[in-house]
Every structure is written in structure tokens, then in C-alpha cells.
PDB file of N, CA and C in Angstrom:
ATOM      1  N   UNK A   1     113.853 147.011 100.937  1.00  0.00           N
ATOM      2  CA  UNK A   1     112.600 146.338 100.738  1.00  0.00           C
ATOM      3  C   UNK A   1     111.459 147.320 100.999  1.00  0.00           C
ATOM      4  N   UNK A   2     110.687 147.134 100.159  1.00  0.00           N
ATOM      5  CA  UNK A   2     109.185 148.261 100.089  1.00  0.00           C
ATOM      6  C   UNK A   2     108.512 147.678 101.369  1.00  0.00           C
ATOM      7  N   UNK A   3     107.426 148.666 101.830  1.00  0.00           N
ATOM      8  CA  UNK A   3     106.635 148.585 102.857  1.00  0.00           C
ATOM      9  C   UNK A   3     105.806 147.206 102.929  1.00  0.00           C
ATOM     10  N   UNK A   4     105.093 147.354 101.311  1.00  0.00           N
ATOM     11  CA  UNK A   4     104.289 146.324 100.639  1.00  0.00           C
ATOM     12  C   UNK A   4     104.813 145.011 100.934  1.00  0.00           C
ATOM     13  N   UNK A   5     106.444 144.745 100.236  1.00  0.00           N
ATOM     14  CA  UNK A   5     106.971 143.730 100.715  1.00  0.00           C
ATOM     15  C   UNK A   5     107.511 142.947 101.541  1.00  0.00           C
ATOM     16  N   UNK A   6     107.434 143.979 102.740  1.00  0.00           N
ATOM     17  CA  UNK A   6     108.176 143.744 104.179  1.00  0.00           C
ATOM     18  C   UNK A   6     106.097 142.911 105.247  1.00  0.00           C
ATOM     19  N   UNK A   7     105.220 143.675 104.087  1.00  0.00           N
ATOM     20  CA  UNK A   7     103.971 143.203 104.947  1.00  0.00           C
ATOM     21  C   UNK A   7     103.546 141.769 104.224  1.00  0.00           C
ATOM     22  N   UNK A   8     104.220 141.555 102.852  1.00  0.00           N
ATOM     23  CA  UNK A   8     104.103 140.029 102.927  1.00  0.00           C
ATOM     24  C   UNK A   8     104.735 138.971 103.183  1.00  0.00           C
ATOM     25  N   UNK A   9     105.917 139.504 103.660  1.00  0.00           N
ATOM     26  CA  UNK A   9     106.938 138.269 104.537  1.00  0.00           C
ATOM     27  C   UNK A   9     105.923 138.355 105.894  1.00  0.00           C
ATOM     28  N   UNK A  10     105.772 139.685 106.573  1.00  0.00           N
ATOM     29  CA  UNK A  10     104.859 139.270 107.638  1.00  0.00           C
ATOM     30  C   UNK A  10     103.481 137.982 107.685  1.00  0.00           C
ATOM     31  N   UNK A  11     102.537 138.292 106.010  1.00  0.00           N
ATOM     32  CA  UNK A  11     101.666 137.654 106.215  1.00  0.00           C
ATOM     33  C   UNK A  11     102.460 136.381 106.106  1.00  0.00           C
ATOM     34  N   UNK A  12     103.622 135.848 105.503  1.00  0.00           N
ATOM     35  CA  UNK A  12     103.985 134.435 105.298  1.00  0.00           C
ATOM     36  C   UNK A  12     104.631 133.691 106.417  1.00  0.00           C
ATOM     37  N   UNK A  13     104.648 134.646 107.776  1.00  0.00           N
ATOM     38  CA  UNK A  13     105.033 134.006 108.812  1.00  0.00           C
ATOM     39  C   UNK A  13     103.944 134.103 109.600  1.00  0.00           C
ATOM     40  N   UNK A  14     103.242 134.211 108.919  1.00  0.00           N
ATOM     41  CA  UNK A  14     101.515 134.207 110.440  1.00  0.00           C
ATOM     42  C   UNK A  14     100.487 134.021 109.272  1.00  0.00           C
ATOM     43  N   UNK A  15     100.299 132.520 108.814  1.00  0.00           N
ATOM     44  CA  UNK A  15      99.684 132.278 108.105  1.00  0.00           C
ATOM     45  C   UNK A  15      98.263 132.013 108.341  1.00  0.00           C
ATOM     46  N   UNK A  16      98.168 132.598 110.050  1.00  0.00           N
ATOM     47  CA  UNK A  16      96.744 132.410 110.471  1.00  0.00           C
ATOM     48  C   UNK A  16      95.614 133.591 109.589  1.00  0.00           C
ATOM     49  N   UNK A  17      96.486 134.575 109.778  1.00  0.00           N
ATOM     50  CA  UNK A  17      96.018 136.036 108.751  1.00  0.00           C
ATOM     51  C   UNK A  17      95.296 135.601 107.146  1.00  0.00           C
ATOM     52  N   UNK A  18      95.855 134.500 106.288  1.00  0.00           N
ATOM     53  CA  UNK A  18      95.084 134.094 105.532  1.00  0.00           C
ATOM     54  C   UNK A  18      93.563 133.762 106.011  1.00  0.00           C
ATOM     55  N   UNK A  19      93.422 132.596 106.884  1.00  0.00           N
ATOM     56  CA  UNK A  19      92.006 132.378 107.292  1.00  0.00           C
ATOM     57  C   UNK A  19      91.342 133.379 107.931  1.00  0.00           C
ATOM     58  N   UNK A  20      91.450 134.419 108.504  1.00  0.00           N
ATOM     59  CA  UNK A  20      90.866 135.510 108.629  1.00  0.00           C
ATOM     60  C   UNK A  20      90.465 136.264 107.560  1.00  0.00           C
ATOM     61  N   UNK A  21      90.902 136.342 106.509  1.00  0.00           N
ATOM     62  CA  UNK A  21      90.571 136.838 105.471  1.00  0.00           C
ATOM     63  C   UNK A  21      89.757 135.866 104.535  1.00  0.00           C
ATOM     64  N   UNK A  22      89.560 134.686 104.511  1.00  0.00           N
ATOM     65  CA  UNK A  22      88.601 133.750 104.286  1.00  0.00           C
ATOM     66  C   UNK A  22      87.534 133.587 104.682  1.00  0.00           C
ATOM     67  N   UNK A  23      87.366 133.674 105.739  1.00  0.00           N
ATOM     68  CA  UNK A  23      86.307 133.565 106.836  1.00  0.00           C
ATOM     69  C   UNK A  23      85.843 135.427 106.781  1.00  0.00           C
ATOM     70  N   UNK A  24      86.269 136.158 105.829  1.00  0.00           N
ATOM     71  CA  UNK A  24      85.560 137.333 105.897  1.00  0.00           C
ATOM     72  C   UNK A  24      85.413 137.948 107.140  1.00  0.00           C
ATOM     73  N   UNK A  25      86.122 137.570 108.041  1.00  0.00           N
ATOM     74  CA  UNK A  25      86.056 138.753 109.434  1.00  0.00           C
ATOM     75  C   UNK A  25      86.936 140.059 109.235  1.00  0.00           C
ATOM     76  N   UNK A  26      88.301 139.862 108.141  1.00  0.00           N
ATOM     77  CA  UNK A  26      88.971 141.234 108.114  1.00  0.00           C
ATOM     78  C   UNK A  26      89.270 141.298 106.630  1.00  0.00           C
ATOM     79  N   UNK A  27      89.803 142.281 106.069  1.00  0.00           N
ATOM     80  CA  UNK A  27      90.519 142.419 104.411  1.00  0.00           C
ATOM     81  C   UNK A  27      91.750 142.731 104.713  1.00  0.00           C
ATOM     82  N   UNK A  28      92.497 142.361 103.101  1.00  0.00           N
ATOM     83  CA  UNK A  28      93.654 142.870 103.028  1.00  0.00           C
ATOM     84  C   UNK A  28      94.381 144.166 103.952  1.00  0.00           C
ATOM     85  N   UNK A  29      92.912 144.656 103.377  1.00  0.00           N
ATOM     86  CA  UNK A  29      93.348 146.083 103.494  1.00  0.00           C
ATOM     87  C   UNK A  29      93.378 146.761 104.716  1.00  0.00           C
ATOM     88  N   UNK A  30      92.729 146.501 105.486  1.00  0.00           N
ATOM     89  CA  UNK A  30      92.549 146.790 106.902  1.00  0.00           C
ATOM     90  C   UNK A  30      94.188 145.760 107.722  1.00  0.00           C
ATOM     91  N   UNK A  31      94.464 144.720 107.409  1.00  0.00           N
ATOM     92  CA  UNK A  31      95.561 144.253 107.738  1.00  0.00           C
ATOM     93  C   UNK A  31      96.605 144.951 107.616  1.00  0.00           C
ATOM     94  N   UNK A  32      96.316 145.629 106.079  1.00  0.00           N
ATOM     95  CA  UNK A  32      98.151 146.424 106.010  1.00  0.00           C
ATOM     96  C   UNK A  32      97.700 148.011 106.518  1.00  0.00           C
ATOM     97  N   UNK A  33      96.698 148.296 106.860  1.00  0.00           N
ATOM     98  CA  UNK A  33      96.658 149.442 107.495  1.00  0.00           C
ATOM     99  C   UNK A  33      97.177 149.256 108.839  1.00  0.00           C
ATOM    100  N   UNK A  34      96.909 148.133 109.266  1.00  0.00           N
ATOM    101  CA  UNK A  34      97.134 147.840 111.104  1.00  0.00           C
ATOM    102  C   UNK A  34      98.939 147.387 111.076  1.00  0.00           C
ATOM    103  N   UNK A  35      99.406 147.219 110.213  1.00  0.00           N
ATOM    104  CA  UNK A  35     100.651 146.542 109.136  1.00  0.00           C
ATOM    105  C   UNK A  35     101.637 147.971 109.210  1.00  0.00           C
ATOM    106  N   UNK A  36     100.920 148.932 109.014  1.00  0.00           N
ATOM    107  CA  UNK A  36     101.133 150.334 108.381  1.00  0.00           C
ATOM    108  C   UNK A  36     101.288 151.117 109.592  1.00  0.00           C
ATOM    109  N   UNK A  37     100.320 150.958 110.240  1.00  0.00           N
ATOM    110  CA  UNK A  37     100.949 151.930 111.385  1.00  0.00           C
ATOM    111  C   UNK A  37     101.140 151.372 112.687  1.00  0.00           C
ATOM    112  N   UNK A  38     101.186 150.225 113.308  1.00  0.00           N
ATOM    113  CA  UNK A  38     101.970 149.304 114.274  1.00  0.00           C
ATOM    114  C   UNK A  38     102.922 148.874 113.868  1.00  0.00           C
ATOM    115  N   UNK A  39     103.513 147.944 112.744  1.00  0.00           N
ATOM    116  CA  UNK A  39     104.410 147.287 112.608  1.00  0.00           C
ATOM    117  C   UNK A  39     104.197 146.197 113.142  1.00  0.00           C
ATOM    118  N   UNK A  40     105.078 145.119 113.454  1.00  0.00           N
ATOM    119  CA  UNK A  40     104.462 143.765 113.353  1.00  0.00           C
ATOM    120  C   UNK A  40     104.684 143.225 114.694  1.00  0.00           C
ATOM    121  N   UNK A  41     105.255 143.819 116.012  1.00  0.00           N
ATOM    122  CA  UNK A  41     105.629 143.656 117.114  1.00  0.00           C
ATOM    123  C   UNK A  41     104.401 144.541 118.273  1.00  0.00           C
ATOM    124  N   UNK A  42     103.298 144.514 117.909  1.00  0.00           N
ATOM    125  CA  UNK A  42     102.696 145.324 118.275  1.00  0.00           C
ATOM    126  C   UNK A  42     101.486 144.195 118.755  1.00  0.00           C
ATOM    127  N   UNK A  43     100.633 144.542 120.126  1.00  0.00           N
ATOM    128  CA  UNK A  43      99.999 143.574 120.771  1.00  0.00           C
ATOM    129  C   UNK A  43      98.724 143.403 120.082  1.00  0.00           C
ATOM    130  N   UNK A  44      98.708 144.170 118.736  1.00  0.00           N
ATOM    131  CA  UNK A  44      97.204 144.399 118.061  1.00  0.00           C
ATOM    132  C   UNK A  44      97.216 143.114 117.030  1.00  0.00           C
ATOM    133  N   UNK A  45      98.239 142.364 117.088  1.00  0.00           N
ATOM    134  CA  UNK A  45      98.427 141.504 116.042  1.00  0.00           C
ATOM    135  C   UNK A  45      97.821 140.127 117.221  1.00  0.00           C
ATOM    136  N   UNK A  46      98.139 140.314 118.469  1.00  0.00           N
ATOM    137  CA  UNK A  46      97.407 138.505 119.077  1.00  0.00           C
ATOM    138  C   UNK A  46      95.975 138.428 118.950  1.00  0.00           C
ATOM    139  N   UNK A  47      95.334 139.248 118.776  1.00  0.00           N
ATOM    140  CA  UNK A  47      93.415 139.254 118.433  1.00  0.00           C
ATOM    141  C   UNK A  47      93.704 138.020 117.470  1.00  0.00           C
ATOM    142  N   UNK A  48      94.800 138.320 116.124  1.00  0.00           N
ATOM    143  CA  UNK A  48      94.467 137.832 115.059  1.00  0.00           C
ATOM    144  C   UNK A  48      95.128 136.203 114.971  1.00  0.00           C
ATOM    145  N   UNK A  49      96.485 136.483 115.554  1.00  0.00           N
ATOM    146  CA  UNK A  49      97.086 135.252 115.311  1.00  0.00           C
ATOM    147  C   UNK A  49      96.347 134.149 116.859  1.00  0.00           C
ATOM    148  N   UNK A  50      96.298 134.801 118.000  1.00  0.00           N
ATOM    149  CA  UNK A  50      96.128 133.749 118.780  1.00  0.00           C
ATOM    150  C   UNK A  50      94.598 133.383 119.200  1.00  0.00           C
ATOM    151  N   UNK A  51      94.142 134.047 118.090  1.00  0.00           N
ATOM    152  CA  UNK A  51      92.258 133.793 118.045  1.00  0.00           C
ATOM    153  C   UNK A  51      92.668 132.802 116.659  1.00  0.00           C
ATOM    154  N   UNK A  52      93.221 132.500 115.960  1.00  0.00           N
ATOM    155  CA  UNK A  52      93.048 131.430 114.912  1.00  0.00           C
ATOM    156  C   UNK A  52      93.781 129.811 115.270  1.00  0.00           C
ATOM    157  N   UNK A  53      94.817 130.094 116.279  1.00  0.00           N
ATOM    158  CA  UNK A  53      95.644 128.947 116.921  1.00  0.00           C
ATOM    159  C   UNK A  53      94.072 128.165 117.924  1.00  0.00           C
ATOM    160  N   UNK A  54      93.786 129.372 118.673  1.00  0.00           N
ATOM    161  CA  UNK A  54      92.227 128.249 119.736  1.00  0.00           C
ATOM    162  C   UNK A  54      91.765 127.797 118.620  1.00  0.00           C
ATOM    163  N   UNK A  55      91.361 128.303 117.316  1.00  0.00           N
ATOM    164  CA  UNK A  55      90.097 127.943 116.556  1.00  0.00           C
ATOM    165  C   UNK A  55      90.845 126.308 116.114  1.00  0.00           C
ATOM    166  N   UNK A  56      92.081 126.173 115.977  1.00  0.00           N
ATOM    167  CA  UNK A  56      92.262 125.267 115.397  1.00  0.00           C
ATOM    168  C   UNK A  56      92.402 124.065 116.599  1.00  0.00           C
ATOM    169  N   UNK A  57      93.437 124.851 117.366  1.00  0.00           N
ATOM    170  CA  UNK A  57      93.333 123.518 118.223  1.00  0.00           C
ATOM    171  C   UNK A  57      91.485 122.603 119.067  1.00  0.00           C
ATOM    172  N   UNK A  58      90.767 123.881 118.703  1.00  0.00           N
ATOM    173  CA  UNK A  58      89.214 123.304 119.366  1.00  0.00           C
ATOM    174  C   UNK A  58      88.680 122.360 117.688  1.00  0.00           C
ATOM    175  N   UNK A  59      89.048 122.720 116.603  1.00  0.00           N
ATOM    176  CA  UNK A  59      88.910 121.503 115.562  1.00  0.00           C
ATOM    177  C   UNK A  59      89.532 120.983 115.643  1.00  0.00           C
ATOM    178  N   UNK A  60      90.954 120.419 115.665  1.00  0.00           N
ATOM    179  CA  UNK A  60      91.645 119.374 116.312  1.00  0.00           C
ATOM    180  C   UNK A  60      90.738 118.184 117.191  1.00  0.00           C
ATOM    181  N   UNK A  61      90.321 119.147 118.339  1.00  0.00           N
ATOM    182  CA  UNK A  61      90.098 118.551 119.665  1.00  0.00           C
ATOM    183  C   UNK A  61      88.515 117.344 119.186  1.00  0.00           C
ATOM    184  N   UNK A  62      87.638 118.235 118.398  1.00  0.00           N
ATOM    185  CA  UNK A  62      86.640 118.001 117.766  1.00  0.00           C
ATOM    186  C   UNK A  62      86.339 116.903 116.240  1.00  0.00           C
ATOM    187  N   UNK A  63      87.610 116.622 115.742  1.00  0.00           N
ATOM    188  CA  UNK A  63      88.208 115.793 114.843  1.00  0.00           C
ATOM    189  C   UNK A  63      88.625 114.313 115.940  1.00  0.00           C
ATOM    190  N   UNK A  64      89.063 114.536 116.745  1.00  0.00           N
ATOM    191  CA  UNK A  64      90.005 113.902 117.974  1.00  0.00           C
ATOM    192  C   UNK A  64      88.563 113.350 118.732  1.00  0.00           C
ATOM    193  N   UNK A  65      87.785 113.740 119.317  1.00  0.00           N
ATOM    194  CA  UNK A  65      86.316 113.091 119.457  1.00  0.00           C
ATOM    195  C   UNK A  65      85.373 112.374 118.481  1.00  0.00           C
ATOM    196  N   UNK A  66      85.182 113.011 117.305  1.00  0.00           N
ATOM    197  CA  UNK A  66      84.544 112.278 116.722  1.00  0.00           C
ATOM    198  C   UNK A  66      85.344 111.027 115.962  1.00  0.00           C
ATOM    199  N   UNK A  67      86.649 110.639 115.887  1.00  0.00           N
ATOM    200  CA  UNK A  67      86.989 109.843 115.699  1.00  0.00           C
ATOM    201  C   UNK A  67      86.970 108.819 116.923  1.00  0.00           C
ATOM    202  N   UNK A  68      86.907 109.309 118.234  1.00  0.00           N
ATOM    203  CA  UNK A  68      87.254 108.370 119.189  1.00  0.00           C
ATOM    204  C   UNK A  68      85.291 107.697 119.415  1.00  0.00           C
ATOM    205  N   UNK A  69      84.452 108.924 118.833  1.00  0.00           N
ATOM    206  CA  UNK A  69      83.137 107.939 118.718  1.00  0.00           C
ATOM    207  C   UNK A  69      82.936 107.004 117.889  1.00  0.00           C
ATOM    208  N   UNK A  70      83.303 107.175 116.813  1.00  0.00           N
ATOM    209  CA  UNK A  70      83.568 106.112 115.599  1.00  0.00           C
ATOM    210  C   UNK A  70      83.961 104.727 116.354  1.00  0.00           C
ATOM    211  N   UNK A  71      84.904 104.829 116.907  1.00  0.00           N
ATOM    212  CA  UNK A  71      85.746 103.417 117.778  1.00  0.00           C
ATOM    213  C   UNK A  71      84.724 102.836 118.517  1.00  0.00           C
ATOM    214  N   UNK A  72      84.362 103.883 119.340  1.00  0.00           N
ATOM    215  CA  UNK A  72      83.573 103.419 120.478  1.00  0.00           C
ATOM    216  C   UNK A  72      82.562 102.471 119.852  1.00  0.00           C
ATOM    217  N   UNK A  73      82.236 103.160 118.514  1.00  0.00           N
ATOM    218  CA  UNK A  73      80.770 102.435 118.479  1.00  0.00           C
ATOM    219  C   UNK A  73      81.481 101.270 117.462  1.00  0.00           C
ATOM    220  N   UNK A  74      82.335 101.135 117.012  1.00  0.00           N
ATOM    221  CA  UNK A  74      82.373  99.661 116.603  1.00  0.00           C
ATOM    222  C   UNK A  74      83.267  98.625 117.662  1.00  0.00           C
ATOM    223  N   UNK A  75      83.131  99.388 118.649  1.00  0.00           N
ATOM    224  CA  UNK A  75      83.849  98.024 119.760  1.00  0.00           C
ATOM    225  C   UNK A  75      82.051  97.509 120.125  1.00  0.00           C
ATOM    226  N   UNK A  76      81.439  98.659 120.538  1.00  0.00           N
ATOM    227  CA  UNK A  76      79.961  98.124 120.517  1.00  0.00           C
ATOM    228  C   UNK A  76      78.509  97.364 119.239  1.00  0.00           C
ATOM    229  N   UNK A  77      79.587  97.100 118.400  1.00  0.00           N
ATOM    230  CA  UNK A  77      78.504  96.549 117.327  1.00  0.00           C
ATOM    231  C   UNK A  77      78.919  94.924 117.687  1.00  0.00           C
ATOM    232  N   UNK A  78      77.423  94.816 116.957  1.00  0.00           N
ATOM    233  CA  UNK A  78      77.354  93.141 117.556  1.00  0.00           C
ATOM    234  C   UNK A  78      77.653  92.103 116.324  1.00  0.00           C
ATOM    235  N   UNK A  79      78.499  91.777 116.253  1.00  0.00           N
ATOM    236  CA  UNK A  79      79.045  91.292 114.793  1.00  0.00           C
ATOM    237  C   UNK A  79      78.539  90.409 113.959  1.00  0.00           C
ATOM    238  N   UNK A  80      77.852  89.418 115.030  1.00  0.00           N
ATOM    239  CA  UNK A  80      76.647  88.335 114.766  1.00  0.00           C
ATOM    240  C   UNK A  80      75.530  88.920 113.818  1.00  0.00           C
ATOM    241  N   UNK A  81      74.910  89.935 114.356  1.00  0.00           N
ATOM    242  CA  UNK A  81      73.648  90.942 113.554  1.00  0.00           C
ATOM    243  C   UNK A  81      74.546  91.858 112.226  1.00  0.00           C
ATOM    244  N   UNK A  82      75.916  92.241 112.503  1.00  0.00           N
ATOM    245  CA  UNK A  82      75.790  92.694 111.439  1.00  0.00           C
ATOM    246  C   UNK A  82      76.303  92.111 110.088  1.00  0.00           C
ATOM    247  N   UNK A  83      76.612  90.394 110.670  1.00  0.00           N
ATOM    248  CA  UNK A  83      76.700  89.473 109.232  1.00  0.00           C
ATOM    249  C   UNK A  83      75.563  89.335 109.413  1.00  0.00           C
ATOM    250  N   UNK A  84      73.849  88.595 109.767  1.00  0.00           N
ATOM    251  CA  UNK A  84      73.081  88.640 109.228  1.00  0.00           C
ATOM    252  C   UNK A  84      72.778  89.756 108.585  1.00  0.00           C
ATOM    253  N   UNK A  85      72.663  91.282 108.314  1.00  0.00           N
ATOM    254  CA  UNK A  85      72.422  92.023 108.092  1.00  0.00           C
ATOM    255  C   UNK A  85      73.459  91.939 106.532  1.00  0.00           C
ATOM    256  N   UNK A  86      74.378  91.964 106.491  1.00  0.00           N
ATOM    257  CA  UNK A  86      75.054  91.246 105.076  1.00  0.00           C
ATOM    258  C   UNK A  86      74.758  90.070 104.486  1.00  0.00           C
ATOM    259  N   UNK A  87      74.267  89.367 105.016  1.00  0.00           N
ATOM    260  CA  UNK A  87      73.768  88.264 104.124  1.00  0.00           C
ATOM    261  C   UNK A  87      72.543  88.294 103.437  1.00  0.00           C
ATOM    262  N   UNK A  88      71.752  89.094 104.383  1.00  0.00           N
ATOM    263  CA  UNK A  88      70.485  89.675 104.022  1.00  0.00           C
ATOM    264  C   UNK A  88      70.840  90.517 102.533  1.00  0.00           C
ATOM    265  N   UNK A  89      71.281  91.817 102.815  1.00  0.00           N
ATOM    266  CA  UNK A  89      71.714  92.078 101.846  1.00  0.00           C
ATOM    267  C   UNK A  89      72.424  91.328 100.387  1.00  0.00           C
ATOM    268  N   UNK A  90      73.219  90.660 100.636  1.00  0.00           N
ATOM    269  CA  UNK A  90      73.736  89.838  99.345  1.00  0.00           C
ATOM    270  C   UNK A  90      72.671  88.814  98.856  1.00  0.00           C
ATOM    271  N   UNK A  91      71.391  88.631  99.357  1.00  0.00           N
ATOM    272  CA  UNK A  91      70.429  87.684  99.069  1.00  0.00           C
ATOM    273  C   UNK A  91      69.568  88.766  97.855  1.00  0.00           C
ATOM    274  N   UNK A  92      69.320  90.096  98.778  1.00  0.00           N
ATOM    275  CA  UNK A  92      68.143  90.921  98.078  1.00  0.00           C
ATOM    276  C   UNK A  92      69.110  91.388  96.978  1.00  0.00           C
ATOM    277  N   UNK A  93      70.724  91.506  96.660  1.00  0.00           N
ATOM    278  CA  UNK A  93      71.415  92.174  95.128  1.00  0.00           C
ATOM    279  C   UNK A  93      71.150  90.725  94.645  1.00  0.00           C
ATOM    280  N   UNK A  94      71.378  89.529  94.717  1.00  0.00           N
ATOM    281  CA  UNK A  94      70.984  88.156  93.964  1.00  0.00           C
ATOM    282  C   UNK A  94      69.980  88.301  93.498  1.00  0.00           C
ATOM    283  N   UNK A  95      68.575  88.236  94.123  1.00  0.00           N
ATOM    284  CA  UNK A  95      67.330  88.448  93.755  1.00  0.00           C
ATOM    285  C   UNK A  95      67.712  89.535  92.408  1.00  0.00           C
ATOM    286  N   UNK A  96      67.754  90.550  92.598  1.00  0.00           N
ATOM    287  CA  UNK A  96      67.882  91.870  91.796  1.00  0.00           C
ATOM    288  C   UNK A  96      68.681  91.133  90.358  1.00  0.00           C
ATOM    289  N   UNK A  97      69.848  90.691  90.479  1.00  0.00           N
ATOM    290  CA  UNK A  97      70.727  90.610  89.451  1.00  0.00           C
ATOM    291  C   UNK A  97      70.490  89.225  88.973  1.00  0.00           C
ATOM    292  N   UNK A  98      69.266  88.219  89.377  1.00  0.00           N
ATOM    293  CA  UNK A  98      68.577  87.108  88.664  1.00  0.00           C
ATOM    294  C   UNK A  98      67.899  87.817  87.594  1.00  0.00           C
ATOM    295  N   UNK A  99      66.847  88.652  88.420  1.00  0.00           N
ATOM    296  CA  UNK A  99      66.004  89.653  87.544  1.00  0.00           C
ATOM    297  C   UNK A  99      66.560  90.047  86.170  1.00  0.00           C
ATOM    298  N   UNK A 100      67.531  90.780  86.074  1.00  0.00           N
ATOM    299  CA  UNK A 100      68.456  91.742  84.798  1.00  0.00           C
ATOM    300  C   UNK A 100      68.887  90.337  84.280  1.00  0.00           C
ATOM    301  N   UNK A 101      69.440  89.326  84.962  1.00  0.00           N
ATOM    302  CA  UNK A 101      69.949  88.490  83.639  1.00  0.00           C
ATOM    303  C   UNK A 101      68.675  87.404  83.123  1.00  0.00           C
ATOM    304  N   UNK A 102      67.390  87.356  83.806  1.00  0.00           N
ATOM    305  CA  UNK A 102      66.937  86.443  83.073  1.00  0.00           C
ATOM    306  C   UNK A 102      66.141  87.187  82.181  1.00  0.00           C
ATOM    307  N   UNK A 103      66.092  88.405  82.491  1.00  0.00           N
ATOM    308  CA  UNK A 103      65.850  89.255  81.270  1.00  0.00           C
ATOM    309  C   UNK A 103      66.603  89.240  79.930  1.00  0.00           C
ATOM    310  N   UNK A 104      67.789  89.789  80.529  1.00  0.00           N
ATOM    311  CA  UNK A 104      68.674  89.764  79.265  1.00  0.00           C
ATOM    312  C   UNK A 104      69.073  88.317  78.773  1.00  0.00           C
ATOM    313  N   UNK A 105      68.621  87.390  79.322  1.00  0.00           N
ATOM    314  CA  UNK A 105      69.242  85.666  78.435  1.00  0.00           C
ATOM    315  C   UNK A 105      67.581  85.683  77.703  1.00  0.00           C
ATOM    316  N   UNK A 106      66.424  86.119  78.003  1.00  0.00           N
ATOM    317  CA  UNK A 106      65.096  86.293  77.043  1.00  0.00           C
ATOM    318  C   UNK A 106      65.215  87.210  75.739  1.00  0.00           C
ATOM    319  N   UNK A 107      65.869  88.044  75.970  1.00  0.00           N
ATOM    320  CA  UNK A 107      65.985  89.040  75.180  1.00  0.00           C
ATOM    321  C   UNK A 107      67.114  88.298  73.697  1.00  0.00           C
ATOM    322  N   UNK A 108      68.249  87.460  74.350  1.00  0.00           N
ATOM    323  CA  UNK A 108      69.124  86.710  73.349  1.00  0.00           C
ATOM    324  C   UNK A 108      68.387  85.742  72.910  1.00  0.00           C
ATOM    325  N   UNK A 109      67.530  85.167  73.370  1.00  0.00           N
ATOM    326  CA  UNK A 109      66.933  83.658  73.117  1.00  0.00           C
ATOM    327  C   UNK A 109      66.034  84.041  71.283  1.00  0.00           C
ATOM    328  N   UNK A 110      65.339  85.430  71.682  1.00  0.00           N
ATOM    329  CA  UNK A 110      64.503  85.670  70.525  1.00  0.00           C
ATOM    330  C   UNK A 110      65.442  86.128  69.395  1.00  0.00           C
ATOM    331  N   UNK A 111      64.645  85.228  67.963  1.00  0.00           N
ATOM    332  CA  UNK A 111      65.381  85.610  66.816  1.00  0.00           C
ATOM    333  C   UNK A 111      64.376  85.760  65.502  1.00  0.00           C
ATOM    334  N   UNK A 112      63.936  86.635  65.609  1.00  0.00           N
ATOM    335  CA  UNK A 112      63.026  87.140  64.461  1.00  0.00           C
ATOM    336  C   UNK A 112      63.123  86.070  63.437  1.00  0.00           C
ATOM    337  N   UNK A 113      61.470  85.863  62.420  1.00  0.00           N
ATOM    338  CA  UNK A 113      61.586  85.374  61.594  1.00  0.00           C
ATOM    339  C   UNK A 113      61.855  85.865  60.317  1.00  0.00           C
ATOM    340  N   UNK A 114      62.630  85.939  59.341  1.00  0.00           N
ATOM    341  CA  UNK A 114      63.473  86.499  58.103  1.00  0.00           C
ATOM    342  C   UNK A 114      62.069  86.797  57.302  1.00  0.00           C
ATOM    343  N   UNK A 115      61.966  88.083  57.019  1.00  0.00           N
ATOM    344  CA  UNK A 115      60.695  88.609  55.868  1.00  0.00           C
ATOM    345  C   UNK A 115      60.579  87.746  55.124  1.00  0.00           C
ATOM    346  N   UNK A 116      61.165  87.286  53.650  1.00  0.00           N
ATOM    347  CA  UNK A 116      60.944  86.081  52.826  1.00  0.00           C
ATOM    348  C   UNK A 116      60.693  84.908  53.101  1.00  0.00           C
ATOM    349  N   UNK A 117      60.326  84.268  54.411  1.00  0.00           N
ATOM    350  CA  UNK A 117      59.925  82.924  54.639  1.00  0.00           C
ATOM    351  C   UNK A 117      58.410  83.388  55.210  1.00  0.00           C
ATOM    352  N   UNK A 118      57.940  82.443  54.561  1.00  0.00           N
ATOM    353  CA  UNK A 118      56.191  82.441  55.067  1.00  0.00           C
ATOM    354  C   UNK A 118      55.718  80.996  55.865  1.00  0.00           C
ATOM    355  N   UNK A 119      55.482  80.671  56.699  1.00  0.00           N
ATOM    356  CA  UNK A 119      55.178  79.400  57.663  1.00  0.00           C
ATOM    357  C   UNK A 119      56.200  78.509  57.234  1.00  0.00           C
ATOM    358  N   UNK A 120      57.131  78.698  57.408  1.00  0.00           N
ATOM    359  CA  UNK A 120      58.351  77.371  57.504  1.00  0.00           C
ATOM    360  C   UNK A 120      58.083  77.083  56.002  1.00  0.00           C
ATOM    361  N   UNK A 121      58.557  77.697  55.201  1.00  0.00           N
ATOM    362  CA  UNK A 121      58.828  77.409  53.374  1.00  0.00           C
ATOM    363  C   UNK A 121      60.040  77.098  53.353  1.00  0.00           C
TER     364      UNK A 121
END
């Protein structure tokens, strides 16, 4: 197996090395240089892999809070206010959608008078 190919089984078992290269902190190329002359057992590789494991587990943690605020705040909504607050609403789309149809039943009602008739002939 070529050098080349022995450094992409590496990247496919430390798939943190992709998001580093996303996030534009390193390149390819600088990877298989560090690839190139450490080899893959070498302590220059935890910068990379165990700086992307915190990053994730602190979004985790941060996914994991803002869902537990979400909860919080609908154990605290007051359910009473927020059906008035829907009814309210379904009153003001009624209003609205009286509007458009008594338009459009005016708009069917009219029927032009035919060119060849002059005052009811």
C-alpha cells in the first residue's frame, strides 16, 4: 500500500480531521506532511483529534440545554392566555378570508351586458 493510501485509511479512522479541514484551521496538505513524517502513533495527532471530540461534546451539551429551555418554558406557559391568543387569531384570518370571498362572490355576481342589446331590446 502507497504512502498516499495508508494516509487515507488514517483520515477514515479519525474522521475528526475532516472538520478541521472545514473549519479552515489546517489543509490537506499540512496533514499528510505531519502524516509523512510522524506516522500516525505520534502525540502530534491529539491537538487534532481530541480538540474536535471537546468541540463536539460542548455542542452536544449546548443542543442538550437549549432543548431543556424549550421544556422549561412550556411547563411555564399559561394555557388559558394562549387559547385566547388563538382564538384571537382565528377571528382576525375570518375577518381576512370574509374579505377575499365577498370579493370574489362580487366579482361572479357581475355579467356584462351583450354589445347587440341596447336598453333591454
Amino acid at each position: 500500500m502507497s504512502k498516499i493510501d495508508e494516509f487515507k485509511e488514517f483520515v477514515r479512522k479519525n474522521p475528526s480531521l475532516i472538520s478541521q479541514v472545514k473549519d479552515n484551521k489546517m489543509t490537506w496538505q499540512q496533514f499528510y506532511e505531519f502524516y509523512d513524517l510522524y506516522g500516525e502513533d505520534q502525540n502530534i495527532w491529539n491537538n487534532y483529534i481530541n480538540n474536535n471530540k471537546k468541540e463536539i461534546k460542548t455542542e452536544n451539551k449546548s443542543v442538550s440545554s437549549s432543548l431543556t429551555e424549550i421544556i422549561n418554558m412550556a411547563k411555564n406557559m399559561d394555557v388559558n392566555k394562549m387559547q385566547e391568543g388563538i382564538v384571537s387569531l382565528q377571528k382576525a384570518i375570518g375577518l381576512v378570508s370574509d374579505l377575499f370571498v365577498k370579493d370574489n362572490n362580487k366579482s361572479s355576481e357581475y355579467k356584462p351586458r351583450p354589445l347587440y342589446k341596447h336598453f333591454e331590446d
